[in-house]
Protein backbone atom coordinates (compact mmCIF):
# COMPACT_ATOMS: atom_id res chain seq x y z
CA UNK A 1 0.00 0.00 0.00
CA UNK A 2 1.37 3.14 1.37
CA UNK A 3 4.74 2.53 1.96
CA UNK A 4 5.48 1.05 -1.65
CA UNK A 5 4.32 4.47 -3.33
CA UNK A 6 6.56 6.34 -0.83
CA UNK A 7 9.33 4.51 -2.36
CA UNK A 8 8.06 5.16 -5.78
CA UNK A 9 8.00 8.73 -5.32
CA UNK A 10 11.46 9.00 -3.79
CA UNK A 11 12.92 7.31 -6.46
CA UNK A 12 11.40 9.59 -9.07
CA UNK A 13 12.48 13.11 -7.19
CA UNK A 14 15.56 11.13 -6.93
CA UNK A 15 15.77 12.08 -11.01
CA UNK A 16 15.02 15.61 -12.64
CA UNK A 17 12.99 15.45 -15.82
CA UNK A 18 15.65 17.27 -17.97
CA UNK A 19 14.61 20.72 -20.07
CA UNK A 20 16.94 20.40 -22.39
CA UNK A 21 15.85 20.40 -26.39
CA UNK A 22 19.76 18.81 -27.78
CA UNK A 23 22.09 16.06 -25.15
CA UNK A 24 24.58 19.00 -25.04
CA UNK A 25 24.30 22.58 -25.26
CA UNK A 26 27.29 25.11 -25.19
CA UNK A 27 27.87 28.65 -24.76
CA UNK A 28 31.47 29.93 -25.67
CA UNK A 29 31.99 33.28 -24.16
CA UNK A 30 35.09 34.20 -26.03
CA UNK A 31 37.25 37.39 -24.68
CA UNK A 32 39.63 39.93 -27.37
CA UNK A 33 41.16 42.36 -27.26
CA UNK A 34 40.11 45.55 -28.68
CA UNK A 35 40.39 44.73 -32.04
CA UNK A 36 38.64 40.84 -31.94
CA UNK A 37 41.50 39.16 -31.12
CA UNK A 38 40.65 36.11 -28.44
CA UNK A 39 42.58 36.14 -25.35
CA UNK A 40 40.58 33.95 -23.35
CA UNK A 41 38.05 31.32 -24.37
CA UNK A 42 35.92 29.73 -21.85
CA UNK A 43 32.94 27.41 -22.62
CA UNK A 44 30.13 26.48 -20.55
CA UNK A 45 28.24 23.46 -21.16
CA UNK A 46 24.84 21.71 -20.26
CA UNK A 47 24.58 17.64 -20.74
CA UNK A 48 21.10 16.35 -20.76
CA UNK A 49 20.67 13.60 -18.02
CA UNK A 50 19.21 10.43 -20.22
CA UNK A 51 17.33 9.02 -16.96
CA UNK A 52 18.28 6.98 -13.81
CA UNK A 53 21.43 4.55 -13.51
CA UNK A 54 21.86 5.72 -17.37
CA UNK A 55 26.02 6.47 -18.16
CA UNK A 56 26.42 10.08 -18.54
CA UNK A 57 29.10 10.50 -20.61
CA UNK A 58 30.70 13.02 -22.59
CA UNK A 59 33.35 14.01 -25.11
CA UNK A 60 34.87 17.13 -24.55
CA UNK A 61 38.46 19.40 -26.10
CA UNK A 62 38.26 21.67 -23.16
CA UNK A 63 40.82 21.87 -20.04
CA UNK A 64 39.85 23.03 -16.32
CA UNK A 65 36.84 21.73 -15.80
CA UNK A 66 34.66 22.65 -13.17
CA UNK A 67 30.93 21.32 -12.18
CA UNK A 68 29.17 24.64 -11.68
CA UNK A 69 26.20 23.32 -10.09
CA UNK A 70 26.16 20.15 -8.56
CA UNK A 71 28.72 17.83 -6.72
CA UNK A 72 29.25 14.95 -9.45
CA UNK A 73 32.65 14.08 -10.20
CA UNK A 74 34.39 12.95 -13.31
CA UNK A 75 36.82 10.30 -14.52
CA UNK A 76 38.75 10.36 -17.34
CA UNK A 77 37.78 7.05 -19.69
CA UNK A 78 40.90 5.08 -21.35
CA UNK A 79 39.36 6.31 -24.98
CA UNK A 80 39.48 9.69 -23.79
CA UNK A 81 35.88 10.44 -23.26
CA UNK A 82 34.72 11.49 -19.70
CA UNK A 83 32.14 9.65 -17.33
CA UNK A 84 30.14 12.25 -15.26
CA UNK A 85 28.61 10.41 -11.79
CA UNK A 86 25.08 10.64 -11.79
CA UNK A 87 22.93 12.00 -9.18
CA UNK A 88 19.86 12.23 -11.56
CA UNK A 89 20.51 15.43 -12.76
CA UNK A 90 21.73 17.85 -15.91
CA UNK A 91 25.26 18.68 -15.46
CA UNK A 92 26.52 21.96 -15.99
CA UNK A 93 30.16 22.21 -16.33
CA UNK A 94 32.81 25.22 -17.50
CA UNK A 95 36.02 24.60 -18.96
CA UNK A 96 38.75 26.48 -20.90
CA UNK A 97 39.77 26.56 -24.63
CA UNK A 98 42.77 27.15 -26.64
CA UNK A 99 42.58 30.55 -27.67
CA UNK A 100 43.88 29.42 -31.09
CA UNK A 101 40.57 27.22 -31.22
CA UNK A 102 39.03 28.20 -34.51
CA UNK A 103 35.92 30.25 -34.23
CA UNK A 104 33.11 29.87 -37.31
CA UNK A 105 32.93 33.48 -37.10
CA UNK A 106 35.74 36.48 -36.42
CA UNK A 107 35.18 40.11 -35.70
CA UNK A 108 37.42 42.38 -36.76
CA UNK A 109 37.56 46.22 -34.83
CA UNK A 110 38.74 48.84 -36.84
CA UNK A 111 38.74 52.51 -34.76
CA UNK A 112 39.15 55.60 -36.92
CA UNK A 113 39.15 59.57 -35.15
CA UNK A 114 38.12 62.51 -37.32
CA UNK A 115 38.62 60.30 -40.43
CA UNK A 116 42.12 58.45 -39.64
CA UNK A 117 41.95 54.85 -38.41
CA UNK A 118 43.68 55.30 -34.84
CA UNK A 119 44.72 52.22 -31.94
CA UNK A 120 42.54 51.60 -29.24
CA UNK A 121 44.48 53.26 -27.07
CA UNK A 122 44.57 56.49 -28.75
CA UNK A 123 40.79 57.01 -28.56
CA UNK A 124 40.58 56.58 -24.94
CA UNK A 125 39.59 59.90 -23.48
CA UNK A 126 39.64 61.45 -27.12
CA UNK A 127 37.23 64.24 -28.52
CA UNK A 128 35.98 64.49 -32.24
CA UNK A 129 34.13 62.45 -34.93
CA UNK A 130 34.60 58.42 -33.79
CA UNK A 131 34.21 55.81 -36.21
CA UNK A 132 33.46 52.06 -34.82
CA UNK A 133 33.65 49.58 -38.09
CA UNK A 134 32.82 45.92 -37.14
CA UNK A 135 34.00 43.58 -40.01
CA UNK A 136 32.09 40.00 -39.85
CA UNK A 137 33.85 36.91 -41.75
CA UNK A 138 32.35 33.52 -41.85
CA UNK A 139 34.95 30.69 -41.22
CA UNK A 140 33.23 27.51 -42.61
CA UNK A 141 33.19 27.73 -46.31
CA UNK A 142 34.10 24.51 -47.73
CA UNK A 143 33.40 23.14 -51.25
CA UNK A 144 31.85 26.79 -52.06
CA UNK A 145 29.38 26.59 -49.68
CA UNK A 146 29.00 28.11 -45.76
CA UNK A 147 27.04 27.09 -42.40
CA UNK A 148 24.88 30.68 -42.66
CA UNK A 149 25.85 32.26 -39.29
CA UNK A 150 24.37 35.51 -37.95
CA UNK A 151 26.31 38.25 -36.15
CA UNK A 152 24.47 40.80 -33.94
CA UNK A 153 26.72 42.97 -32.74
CA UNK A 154 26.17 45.58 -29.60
CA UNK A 155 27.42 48.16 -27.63
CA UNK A 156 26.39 50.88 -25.16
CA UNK A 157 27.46 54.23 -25.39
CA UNK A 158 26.74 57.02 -22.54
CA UNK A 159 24.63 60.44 -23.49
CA UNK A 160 27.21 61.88 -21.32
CA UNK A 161 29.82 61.62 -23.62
CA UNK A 162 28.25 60.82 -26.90
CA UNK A 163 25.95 62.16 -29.26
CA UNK A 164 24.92 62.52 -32.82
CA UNK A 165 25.28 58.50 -33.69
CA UNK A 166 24.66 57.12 -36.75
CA UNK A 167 24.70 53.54 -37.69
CA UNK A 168 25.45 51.61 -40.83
CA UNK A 169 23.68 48.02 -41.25
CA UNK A 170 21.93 48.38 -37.98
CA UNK A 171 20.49 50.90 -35.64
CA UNK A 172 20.31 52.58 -32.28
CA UNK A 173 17.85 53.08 -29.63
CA UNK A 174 17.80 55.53 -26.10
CA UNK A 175 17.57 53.88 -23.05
CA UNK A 176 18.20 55.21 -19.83
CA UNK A 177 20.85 58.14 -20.23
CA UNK A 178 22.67 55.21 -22.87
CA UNK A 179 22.24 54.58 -26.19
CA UNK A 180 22.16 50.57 -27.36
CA UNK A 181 23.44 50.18 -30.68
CA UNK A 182 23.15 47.37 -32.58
CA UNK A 183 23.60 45.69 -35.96
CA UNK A 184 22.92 42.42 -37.72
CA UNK A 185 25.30 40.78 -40.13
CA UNK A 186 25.03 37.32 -42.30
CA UNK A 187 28.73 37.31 -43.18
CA UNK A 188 29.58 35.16 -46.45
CA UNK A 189 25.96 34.77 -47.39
CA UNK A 190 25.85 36.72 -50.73
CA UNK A 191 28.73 34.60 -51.81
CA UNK A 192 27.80 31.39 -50.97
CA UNK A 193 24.40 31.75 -52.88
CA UNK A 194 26.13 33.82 -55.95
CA UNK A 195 23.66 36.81 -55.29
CA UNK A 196 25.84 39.42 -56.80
CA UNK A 197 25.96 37.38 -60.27
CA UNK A 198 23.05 36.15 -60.83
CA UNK A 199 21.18 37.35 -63.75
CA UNK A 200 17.72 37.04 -61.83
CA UNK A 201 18.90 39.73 -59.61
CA UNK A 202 20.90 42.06 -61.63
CA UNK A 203 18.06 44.72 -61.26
CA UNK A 204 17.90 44.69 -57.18
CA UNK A 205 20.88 45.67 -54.54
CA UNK A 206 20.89 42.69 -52.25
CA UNK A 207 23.22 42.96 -49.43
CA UNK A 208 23.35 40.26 -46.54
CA UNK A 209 26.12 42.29 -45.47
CA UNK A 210 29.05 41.52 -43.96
CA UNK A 211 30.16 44.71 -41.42
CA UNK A 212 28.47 47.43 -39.19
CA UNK A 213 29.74 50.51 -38.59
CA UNK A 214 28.54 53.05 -35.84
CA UNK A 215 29.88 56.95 -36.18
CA UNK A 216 29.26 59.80 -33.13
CA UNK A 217 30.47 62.64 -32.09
CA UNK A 218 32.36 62.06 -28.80
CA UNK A 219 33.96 63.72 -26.29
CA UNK A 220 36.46 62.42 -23.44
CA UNK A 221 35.65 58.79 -24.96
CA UNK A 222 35.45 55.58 -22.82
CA UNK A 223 33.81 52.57 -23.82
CA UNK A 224 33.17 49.42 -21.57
CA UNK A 225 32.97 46.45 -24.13
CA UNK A 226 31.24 45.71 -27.28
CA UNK A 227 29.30 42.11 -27.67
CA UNK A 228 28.57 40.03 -30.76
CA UNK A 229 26.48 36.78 -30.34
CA UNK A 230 26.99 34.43 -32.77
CA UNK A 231 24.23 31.45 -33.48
CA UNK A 232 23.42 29.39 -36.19
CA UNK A 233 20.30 27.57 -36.95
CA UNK A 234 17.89 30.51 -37.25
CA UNK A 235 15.86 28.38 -39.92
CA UNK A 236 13.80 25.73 -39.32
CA UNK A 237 14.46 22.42 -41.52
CA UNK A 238 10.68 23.05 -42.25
CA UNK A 239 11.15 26.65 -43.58
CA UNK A 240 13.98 25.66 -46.11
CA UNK A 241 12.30 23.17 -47.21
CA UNK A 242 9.70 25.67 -48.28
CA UNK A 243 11.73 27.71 -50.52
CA UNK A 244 13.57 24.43 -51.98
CA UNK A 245 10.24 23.11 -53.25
CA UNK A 246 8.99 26.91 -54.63
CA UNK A 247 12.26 27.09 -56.20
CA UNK A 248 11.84 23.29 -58.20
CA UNK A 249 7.83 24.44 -58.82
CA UNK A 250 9.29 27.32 -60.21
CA UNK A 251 11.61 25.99 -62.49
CA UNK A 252 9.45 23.12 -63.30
CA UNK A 253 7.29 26.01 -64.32
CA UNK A 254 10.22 27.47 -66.60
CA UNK A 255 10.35 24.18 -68.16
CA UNK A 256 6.87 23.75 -69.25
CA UNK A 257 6.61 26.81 -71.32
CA UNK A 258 7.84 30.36 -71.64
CA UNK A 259 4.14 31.57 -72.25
CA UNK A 260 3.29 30.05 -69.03
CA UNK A 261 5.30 33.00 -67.11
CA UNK A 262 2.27 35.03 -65.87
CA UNK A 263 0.96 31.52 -64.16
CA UNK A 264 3.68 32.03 -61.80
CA UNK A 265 2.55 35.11 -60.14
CA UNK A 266 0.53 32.35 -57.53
CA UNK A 267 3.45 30.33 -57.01
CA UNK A 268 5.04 33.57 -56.13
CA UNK A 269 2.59 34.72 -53.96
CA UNK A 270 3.24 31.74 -52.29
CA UNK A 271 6.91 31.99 -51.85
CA UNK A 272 6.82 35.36 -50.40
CA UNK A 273 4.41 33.88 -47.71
CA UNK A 274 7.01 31.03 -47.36
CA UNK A 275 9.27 34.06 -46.11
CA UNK A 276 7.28 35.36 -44.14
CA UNK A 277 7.39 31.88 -42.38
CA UNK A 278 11.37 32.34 -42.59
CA UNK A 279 11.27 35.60 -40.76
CA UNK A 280 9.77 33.73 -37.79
CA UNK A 281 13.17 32.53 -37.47
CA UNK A 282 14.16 35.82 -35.90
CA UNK A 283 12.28 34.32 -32.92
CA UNK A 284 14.03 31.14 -32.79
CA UNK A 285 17.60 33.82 -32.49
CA UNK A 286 15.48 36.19 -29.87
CA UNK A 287 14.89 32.46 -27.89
CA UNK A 288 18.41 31.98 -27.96
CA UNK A 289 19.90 34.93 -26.77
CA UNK A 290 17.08 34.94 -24.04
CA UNK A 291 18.72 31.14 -23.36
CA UNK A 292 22.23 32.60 -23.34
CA UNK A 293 21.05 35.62 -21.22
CA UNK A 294 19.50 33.44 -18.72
CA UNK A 295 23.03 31.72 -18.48
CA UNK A 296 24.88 34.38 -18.02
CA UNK A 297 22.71 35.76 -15.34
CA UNK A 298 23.01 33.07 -13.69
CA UNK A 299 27.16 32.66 -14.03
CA UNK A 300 26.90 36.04 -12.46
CA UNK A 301 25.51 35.16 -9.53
CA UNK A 302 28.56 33.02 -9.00
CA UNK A 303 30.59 35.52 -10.74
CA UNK A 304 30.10 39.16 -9.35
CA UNK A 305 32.74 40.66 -12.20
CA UNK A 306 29.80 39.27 -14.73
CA UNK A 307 26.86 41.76 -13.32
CA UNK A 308 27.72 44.11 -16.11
CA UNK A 309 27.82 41.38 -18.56
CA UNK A 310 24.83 40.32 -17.97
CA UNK A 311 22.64 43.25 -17.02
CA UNK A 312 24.44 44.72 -21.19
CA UNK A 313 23.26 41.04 -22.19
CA UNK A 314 20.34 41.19 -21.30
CA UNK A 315 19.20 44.92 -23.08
CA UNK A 316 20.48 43.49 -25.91
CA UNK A 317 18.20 40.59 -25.73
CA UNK A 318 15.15 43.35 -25.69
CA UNK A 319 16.87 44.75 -28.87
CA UNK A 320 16.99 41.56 -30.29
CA UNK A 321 13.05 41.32 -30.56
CA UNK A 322 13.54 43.88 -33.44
CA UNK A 323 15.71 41.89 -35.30
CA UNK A 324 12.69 40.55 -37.20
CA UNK A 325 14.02 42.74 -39.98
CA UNK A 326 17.70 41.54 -40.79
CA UNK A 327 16.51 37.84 -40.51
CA UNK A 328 13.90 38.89 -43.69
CA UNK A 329 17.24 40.27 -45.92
CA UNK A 330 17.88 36.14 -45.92
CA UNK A 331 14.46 35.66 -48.02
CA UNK A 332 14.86 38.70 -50.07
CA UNK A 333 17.25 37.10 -52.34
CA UNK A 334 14.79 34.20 -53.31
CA UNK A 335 11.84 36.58 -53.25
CA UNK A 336 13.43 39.50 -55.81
CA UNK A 337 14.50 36.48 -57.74
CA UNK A 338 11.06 35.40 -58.20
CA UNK A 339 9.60 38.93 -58.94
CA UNK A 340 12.11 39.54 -61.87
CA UNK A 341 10.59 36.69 -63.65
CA UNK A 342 7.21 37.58 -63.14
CA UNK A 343 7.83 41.16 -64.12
CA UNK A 344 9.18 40.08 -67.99
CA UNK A 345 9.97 43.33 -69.29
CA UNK A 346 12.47 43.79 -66.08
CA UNK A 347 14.57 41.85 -67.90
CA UNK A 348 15.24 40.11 -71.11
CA UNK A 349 17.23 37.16 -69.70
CA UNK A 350 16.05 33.86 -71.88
CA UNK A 351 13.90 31.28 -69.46
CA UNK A 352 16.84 28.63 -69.75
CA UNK A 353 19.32 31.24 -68.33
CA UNK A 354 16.34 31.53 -65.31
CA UNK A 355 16.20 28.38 -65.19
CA UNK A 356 19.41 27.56 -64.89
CA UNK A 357 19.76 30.22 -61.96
CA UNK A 358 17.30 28.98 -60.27
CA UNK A 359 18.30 25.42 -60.36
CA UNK A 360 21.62 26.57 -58.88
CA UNK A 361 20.32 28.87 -56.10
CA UNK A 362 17.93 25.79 -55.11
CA UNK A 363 21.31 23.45 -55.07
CA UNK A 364 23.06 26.38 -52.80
CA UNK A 365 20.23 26.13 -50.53
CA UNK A 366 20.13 22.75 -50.18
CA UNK A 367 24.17 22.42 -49.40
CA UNK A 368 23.54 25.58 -46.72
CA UNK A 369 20.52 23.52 -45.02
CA UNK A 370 23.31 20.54 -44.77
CA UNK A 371 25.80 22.46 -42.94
CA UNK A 372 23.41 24.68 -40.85
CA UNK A 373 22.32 21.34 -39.29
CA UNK A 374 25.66 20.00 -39.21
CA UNK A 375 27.21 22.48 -36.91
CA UNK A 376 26.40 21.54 -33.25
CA UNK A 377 29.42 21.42 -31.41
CA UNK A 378 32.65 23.48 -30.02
CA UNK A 379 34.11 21.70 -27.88
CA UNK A 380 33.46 17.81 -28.94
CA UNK A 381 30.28 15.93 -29.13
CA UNK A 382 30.06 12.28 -28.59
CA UNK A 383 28.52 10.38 -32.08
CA UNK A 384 25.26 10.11 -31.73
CA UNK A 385 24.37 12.77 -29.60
CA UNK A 386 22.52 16.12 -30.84
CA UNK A 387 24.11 19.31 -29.79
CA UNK A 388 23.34 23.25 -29.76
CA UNK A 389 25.92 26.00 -29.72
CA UNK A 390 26.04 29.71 -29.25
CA UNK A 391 28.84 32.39 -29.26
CA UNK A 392 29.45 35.31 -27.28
CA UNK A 393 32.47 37.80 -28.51
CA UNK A 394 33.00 40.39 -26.03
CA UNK A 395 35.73 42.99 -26.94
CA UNK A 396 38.03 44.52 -24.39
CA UNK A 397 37.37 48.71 -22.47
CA UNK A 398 38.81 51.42 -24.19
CA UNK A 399 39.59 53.57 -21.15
CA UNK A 400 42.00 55.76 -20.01
């Protein structure tokens, strides 16, 4: 009677149901210098519990390990993997990386004062016209193709000091006595899907760019750090899928007949809602830099030197909600693509040159699907396993 269920119940508070979506999930939080280079590295990761008296094991790259939240020890396997002890719960560990570890994405600084590009250090405490340029490149192009990473980039700059910003790829809002500027990149993007020499879009200025640049007049400058998340998989499987199959209707359409051109204004119509679909992407990013804010909150509270951190990280996770916007740039490529061949007169490319265009940009789409999926680990992932992975680059003070 009683006393069995007692047991029953013991057992299963013994064992947290785990709320993790992948087996591992990591946040690198990597540290530069002024100008992007890394001079610390240090990872944090989750590992999904996979029940009671279940192995929790784990393969990891990273040195100086340390359980941040519970008790369980590790050992060392002789294959080099790690057993974690279980106690029936996630386990959230930290650890260090090589700061020659190779990042998907870089940031590059580049400081300029009244028009000449200057050090770091001579713009702390400076007056005049400041120039900020953020330069984005995407490290995982292989065999012409890219895993599509996004770059928002942000920074807080004081009203007592600043004034008259202006921002190229991104924007700025008032908040406070500070101003929170931010900008959204999709580095290597127009490359990887031949947007500047395509036919189709010859008419249209498509720019996933690849930099940000913020401009102010300043006086007695200081700044306390700029951060740039980094995250992949801002597209649902099910959204690219979408476009891929719009893409073959369309050029099955192509194929039929050149007469049948004005039947694709539907299949258009349909596309463009397909990307409307895409931009709800932009929440997936705005869930994960709510994830990574939570985190860091929460290493603060262990951490005291990461209150400022985390209370930046966290406006920036607001501006992130009106991100919407970049994440639609990804669909304008397909969508501009689409309207050239509906409006005929736009341009007097033949349909097998169309055709052929769009064939290729559905191929290019397909391999970037691939390798979105494909990236889901730093710091080592067991086979098998599904994995998540965010960055965060935070760039050195410029003070005096």
């Amino acid at each position: 009677g009683a006393s069995t269920s007692d047991t029953a119940s013991a057992a299963a508070s013994a064992w947290h149901e785990s709320g993790m979506e992948t087996d591992k999930e990591e946040s690198v939080y990597v540290l530069t210098d002024a100008y992007g280079t890394p001079t610390e590295i240090t990872v944090t990761a989750g590992l999904k519990n996979p029940g009671p008296d279940a192995e929790l094991t784990d393969v990891t790259t990273l040195t100086d390990i340390i359980n941040k939240e519970g008790d369980e020890t590790y050992t060392k396997q002789a294959d080099g993997s790690i057993l974690w002890e279980n106690h029936g719960s996630d386990i959230h560990y930290e650890g260090k990386a090589d700061t020659s570890s190779e990042l998907p994405l870089t940031v590059t600084v580049t400081y300029f004062l009244d028009g000449k590009e200057v050090s770091a250090d001579e713009l702390a405490g400076a007056t005049g016209n400041i120039k900020i340029r953020f330069d984005y490149k995407n490290n995982t192009q292989e065999n012409g193709s890219i895993t599509p990473f996004a770059a928002i980039t942000g920074l807080m700059l004081s009203e007592d000091n600043v004034h008259d910003i202006s921002v190229t790829n991104g924007a700025s809002r008032y908040m406070d006595g500070e101003y929170l500027v931010y900008g959204f990149a999709l580095p290597g993007m127009t490359a990887a899907l031949d947007l500047d020499t395509m036919e189709l879009t010859k008419e249209e200025e498509i720019d996933l760019h690849d930099f940000m640049e913020v401009s102010f007049e300043a006086e007695d400058f200081e700044l306390d750090f700029t951060a740039t998340m980094v995250s992949n998989g801002l597209l649902e499987e099910k959204d690219y899928d979408k476009v891929i199959d719009k893409l073959d209707e369309l050029t099955d359409k192509l194929e039929d007949s050149a007469d049948q051109v004005k039947d694709l204004k539907s299949k258009i119509s349909k596309l463009k809602n397909g990307g409307e679909k895409l931009r709800s992407g932009a929440d997936s990013l705005y869930q994960g830099l709510s994830q990574v804010n939570a985190a860091l909150a929460q290493a603060a509270q262990a951490d005291p030197s990461l209150a400022g951190l985390a209370a930046s990280v966290s406006q920036l996770t607001d501006g992130s909600k009106q991100l919407a916007d970049g994440v639609s740039t990804y669909t304008k490529g397909v969508e501009k693509a689409c309207d050239s061949i509906d409006d005929s007169s736009a341009s007097n490319t033949d349909d097998t040159e169309k055709k052929q265009e769009l064939q290729s940009l559905t191929e290019k789409l397909k391999s970037l699907k691939e390798n979105d999926g494909a990236y889901n680990n730093f710091s080592g992932l067991e086979d098998g396993k599904t994995g998540s992975v965010s960055f965060i680059i935070e760039t050195d003070e410029i003070k005096k």
